[in-house]
Protein backbone atom coordinates (compact mmCIF):
# COMPACT_ATOMS: atom_id res chain seq x y z
CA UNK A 1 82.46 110.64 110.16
CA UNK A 2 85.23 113.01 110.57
CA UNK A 3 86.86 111.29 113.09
CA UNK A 4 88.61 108.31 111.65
CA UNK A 5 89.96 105.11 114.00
CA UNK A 6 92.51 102.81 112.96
CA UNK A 7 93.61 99.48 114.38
CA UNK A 8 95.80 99.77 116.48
CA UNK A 9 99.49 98.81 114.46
CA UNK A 10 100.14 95.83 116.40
CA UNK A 11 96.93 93.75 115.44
CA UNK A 12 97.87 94.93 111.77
CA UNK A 13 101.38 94.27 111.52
CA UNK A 14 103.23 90.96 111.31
CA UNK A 15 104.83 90.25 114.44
CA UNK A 16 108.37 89.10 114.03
CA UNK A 17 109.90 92.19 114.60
CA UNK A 18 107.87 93.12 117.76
CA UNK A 19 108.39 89.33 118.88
CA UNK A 20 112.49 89.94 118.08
CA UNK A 21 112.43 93.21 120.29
CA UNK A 22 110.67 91.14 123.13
CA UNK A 23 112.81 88.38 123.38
CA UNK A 24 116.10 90.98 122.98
CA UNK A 25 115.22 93.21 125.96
CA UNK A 26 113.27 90.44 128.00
CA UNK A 27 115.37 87.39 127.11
CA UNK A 28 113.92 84.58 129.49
CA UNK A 29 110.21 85.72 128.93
CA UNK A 30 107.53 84.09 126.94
CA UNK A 31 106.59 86.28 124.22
CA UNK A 32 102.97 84.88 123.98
CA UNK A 33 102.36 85.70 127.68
CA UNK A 34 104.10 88.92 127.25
CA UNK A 35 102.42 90.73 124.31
CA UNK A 36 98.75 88.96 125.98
CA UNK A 37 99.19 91.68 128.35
CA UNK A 38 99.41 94.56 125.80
CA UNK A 39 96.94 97.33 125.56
CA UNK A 40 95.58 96.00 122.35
CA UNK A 41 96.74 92.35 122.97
CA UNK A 42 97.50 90.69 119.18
CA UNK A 43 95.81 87.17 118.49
CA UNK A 44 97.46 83.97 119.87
CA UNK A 45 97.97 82.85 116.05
CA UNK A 46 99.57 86.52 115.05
CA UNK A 47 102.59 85.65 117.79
CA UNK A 48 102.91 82.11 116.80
CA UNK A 49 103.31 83.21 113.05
CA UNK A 50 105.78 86.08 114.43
CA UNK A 51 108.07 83.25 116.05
CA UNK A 52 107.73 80.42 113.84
CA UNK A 53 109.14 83.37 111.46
CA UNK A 54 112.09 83.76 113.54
CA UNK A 55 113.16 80.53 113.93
CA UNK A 56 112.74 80.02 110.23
CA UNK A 57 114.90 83.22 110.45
CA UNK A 58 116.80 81.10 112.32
CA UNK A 59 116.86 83.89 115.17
CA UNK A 60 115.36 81.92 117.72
CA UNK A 61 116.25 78.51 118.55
CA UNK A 62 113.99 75.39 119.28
CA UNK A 63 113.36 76.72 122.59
CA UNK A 64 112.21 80.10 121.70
CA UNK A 65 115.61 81.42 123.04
CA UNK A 66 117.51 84.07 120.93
CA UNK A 67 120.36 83.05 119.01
CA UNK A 68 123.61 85.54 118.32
CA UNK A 69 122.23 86.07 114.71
CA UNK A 70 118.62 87.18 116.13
CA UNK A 71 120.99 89.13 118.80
CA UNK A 72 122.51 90.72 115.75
CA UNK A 73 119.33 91.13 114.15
CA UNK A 74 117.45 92.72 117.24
CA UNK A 75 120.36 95.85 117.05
CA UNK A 76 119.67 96.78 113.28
CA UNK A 77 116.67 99.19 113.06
CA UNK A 78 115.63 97.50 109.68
CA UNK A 79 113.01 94.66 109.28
CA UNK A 80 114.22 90.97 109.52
CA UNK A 81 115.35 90.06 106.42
CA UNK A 82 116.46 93.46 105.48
CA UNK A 83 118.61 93.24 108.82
CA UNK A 84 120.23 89.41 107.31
CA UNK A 85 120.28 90.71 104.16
CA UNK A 86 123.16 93.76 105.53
CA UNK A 87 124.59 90.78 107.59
CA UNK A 88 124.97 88.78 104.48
CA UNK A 89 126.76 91.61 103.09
CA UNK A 90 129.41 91.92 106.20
CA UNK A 91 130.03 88.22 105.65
CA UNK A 92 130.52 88.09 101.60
CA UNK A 93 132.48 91.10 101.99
CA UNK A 94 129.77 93.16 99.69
CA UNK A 95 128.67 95.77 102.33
CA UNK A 96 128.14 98.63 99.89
CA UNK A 97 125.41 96.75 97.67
CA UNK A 98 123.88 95.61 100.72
CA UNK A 99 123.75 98.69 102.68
CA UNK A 100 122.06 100.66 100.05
CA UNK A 101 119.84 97.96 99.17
CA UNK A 102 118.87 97.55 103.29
CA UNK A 103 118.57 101.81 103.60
CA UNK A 104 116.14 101.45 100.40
CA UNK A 105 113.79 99.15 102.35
CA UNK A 106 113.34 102.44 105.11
CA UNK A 107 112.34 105.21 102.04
CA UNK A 108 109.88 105.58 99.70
CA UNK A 109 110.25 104.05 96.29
CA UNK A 110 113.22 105.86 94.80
CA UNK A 111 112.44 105.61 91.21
CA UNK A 112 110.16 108.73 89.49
CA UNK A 113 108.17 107.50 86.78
CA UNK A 114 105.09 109.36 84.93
CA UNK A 115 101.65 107.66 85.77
CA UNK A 116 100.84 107.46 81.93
CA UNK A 117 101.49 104.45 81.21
CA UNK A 118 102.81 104.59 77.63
CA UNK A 119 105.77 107.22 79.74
CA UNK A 120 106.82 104.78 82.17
CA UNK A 121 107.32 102.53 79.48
CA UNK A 122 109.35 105.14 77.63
CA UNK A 123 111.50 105.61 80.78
CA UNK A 124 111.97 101.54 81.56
CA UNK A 125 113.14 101.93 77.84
CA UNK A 126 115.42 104.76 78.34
CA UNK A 127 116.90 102.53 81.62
CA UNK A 128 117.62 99.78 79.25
CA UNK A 129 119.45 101.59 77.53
CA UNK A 130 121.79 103.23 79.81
CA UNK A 131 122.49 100.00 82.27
CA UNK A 132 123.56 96.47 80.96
CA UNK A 133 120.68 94.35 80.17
CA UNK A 134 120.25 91.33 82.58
CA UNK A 135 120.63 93.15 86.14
CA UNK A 136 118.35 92.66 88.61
CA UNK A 137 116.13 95.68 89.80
CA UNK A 138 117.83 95.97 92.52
CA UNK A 139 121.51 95.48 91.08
CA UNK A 140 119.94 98.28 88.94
CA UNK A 141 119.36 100.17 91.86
CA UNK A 142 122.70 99.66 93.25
CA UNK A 143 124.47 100.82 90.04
CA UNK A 144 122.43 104.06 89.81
CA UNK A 145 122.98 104.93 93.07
CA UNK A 146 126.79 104.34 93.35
CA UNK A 147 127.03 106.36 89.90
CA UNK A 148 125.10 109.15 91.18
CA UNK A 149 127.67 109.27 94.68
CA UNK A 150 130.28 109.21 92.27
CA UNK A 151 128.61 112.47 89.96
CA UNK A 152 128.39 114.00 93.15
CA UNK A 153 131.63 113.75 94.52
CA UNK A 154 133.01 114.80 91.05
CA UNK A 155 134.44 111.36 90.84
CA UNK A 156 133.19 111.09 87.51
CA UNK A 157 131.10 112.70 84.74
CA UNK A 158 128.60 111.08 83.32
CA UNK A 159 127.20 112.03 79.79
CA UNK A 160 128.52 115.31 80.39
CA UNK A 161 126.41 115.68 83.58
CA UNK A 162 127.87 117.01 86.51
CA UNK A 163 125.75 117.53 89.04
CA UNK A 164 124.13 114.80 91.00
CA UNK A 165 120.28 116.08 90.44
CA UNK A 166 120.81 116.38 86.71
CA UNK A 167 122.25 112.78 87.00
CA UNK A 168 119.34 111.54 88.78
CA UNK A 169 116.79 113.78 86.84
CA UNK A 170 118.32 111.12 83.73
CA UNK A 171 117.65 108.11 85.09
CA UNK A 172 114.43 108.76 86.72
CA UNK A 173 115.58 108.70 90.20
CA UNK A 174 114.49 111.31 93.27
CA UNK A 175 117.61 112.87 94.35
CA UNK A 176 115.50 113.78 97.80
CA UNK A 177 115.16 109.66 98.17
CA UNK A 178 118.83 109.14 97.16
CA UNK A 179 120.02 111.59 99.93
CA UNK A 180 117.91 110.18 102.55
CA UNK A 181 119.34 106.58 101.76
CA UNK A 182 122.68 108.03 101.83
CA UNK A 183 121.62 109.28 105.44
CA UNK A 184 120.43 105.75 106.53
CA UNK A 185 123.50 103.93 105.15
CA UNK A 186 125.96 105.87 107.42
CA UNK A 187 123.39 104.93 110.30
CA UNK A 188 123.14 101.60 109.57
CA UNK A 189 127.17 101.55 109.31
CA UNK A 190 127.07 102.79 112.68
CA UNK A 191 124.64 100.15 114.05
CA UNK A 192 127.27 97.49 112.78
CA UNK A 193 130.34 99.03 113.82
CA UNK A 194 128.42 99.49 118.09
CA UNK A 195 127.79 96.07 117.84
CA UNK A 196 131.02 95.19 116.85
CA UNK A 197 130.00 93.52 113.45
CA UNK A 198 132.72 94.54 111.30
CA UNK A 199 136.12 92.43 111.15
CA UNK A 200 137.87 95.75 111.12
CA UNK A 201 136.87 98.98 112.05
CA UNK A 202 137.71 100.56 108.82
CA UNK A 203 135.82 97.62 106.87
CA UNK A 204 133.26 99.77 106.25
CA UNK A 205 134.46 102.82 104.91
CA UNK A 206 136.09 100.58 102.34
CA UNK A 207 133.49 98.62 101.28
CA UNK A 208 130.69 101.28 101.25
CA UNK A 209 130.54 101.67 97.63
CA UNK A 210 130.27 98.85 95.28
CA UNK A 211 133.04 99.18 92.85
CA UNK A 212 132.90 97.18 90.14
CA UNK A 213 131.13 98.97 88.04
CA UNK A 214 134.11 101.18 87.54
CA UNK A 215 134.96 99.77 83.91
CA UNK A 216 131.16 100.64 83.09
CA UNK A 217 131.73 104.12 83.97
CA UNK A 218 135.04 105.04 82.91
CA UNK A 219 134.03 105.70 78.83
CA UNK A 220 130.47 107.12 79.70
CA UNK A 221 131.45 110.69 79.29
CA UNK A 222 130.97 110.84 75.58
């Protein structure tokens, strides 16, 4: 059959998100009787899971009422705990990390790797070997990205690269993901600094790259 019919999103999605947006623009309503009167109503249990979630979240309260973190939460355009996850980062003062690593949740996977399997594990190899052993993926991320900014902006050389796509070619990295996570971080920034988020209003600019990788980089153009 040619013509192909999905679920609708809603019954296929979890629900915190959708339950979060409710109970931000309709603050004194009942999100179960609210989303029962939705085109393509979702399941009693799919809303309970969606604000038992939340309030584990801690973005709803006992009663069911938003709390200034889910207020917070509701005015990021990121899933929940990609939205605490950049709020974490505004309060331990480690915004950059956290905004790249909250943008990377909106992309597709940034890393390029061959589908032959004895080539991906030639390139995890070749990653080994040109970040520190015992980061996290995602520190990994975070270090590959700020390195290729910094390639970019001529800020450093690296290797004797300098361009950011031959940088990114090395490491196995799309430069088209890279730019569109550089696209989302400045919105995201944005997000926090409407809703009044940052300390200072300059907070941001400061702390959008993660620096301390700085002594890492400073010999690598050998």
């Amino acid at each position: 059959n040619k013509y192909i019919t999905r679920e609708a999103e809603i019954l296929r999605i979890p629900l915190a998100n959708v339950v979060l947006q409710v109970k931000a623009i309709f603050p004194k309503s009942d999100a179960q009787e609210l989303l029962s009167e939705a085109i393509e109503k979702p399941s009693r249990q799919s809303v309970q899971a969606g604000i038992n979630t939340l309030r584990g979240a801690k973005a709803l309260d006992s009663k069911g009422n938003l709390t200034r973190l889910g207020a917070a939460l509701a005015g990021l355009p990121l899933s929940l705990y990609a939205g605490k996850l950049l709020l974490y980062g505004v309060t331990f003062r480690c915004l950059g990390p956290a905004l790249t690593l909250a943008a990377a949740t909106c992309v597709r996977e940034p890393w390029v790797f061959e589908e032959d399997r004895e080539e991906r594990q030639k390139a995890r190899r070749a990653l080994l070997d040109i970040f520190p052993q015992g980061l996290s993926d995602h520190l990994t991320f975070v270090r590959a990205f700020d390195t290729w900014r910094d390639v970019c902006s001529g800020r450093i050389r690296y290797r004797g690269l300098v361009s950011g796509s031959a940088y990114a070619t090395s490491v196995y990295l799309s430069e088209r993901i890279l730019r569109q996570i550089t696209k989302i971080r400045r919105q995201l920034l944005n997000s926090l600094q409407r809703q009044r988020l940052l300390l200072e209003p300059e907070i941001g600019e400061r702390q959008t790259t993660h620096r301390s990788s700085d002594n890492y980089h400073r010999d690598r153009d050998k």
